[in-house]
Protein backbone atom coordinates (compact mmCIF):
# COMPACT_ATOMS: atom_id res chain seq x y z
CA UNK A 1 -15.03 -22.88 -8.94
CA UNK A 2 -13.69 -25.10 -12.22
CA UNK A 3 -13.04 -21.61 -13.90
CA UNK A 4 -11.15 -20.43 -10.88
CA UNK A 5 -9.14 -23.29 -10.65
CA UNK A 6 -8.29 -23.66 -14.33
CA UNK A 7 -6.89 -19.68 -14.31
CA UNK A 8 -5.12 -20.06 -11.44
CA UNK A 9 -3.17 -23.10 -12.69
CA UNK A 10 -2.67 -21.51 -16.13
CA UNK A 11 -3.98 -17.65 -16.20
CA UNK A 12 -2.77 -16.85 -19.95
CA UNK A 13 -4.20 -20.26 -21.27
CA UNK A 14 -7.39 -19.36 -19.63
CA UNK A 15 -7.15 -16.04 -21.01
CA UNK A 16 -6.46 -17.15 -24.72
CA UNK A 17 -4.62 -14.44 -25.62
CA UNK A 18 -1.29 -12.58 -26.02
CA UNK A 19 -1.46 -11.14 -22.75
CA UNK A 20 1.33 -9.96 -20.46
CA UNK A 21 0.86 -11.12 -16.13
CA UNK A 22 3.59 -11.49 -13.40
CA UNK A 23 0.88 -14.16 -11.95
CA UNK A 24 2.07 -17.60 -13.86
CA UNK A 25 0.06 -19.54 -12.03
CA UNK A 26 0.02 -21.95 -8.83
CA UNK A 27 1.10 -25.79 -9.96
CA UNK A 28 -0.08 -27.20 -6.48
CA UNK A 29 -4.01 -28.29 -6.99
CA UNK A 30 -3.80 -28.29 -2.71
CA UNK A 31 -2.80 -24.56 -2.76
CA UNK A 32 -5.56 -23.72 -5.28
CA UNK A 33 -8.16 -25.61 -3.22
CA UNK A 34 -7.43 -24.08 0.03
CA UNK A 35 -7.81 -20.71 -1.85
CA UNK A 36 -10.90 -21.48 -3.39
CA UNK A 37 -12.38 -22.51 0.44
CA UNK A 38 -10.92 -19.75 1.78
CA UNK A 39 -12.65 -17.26 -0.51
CA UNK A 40 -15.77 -18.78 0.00
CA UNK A 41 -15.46 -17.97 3.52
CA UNK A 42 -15.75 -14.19 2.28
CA UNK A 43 -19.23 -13.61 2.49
CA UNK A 44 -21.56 -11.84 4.46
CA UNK A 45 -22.61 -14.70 7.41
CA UNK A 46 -19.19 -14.66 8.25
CA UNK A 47 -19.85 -12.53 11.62
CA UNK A 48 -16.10 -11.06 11.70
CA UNK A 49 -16.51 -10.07 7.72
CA UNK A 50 -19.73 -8.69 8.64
CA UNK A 51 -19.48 -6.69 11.32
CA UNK A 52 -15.83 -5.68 11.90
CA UNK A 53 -14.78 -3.87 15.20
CA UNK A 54 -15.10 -0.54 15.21
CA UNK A 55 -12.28 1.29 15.39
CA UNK A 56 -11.61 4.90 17.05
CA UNK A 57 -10.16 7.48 14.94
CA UNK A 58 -7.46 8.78 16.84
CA UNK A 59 -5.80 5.28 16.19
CA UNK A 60 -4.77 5.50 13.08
CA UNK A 61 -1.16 6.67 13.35
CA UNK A 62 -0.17 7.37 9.75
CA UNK A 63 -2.71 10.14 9.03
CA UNK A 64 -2.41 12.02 12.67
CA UNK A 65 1.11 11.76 12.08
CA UNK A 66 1.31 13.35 9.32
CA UNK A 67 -1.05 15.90 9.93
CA UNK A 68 0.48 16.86 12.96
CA UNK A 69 3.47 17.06 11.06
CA UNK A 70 2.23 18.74 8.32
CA UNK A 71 0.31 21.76 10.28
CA UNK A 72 3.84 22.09 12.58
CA UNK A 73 2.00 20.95 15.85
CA UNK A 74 4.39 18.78 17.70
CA UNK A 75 2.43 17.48 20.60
């Protein structure tokens, strides 16, 4: 995690180059170490990463949307 914490204080040090980012880095070490715990709650024995609920695919409003749209069907 030392890595991760030393490019997301300072990414372009930690980069040692001339590199252009938008990210210039998080100055609060809290912020950083909540981040770092939090992504190593991304794994696979994490039961709601694992299995996610399934979902049905009429629900997925932008796409049927649009395809109704798209094929003139206005129901």
């Amino acid at each position: 995690a030392a890595p991760l914490m030393n490019y997301m204080k300072n990414p372009r040090q930690t980069v040692q180059g001339n590199i252009q980012m938008n990210f210039r880095g998080i100055d609060d070490f809290q912020t950083r170490v909540d981040i770092v715990h939090y992504l190593k709650t991304l794994d696979w024995s994490n039961e709601k990463l694992a299995n996610p609920p399934q979902q049905s695919s009429c629900s997925v409003f932008p796409f049927n949307a649009i395809g109704r749209y798209m094929s003139g069907d206005s129901k």
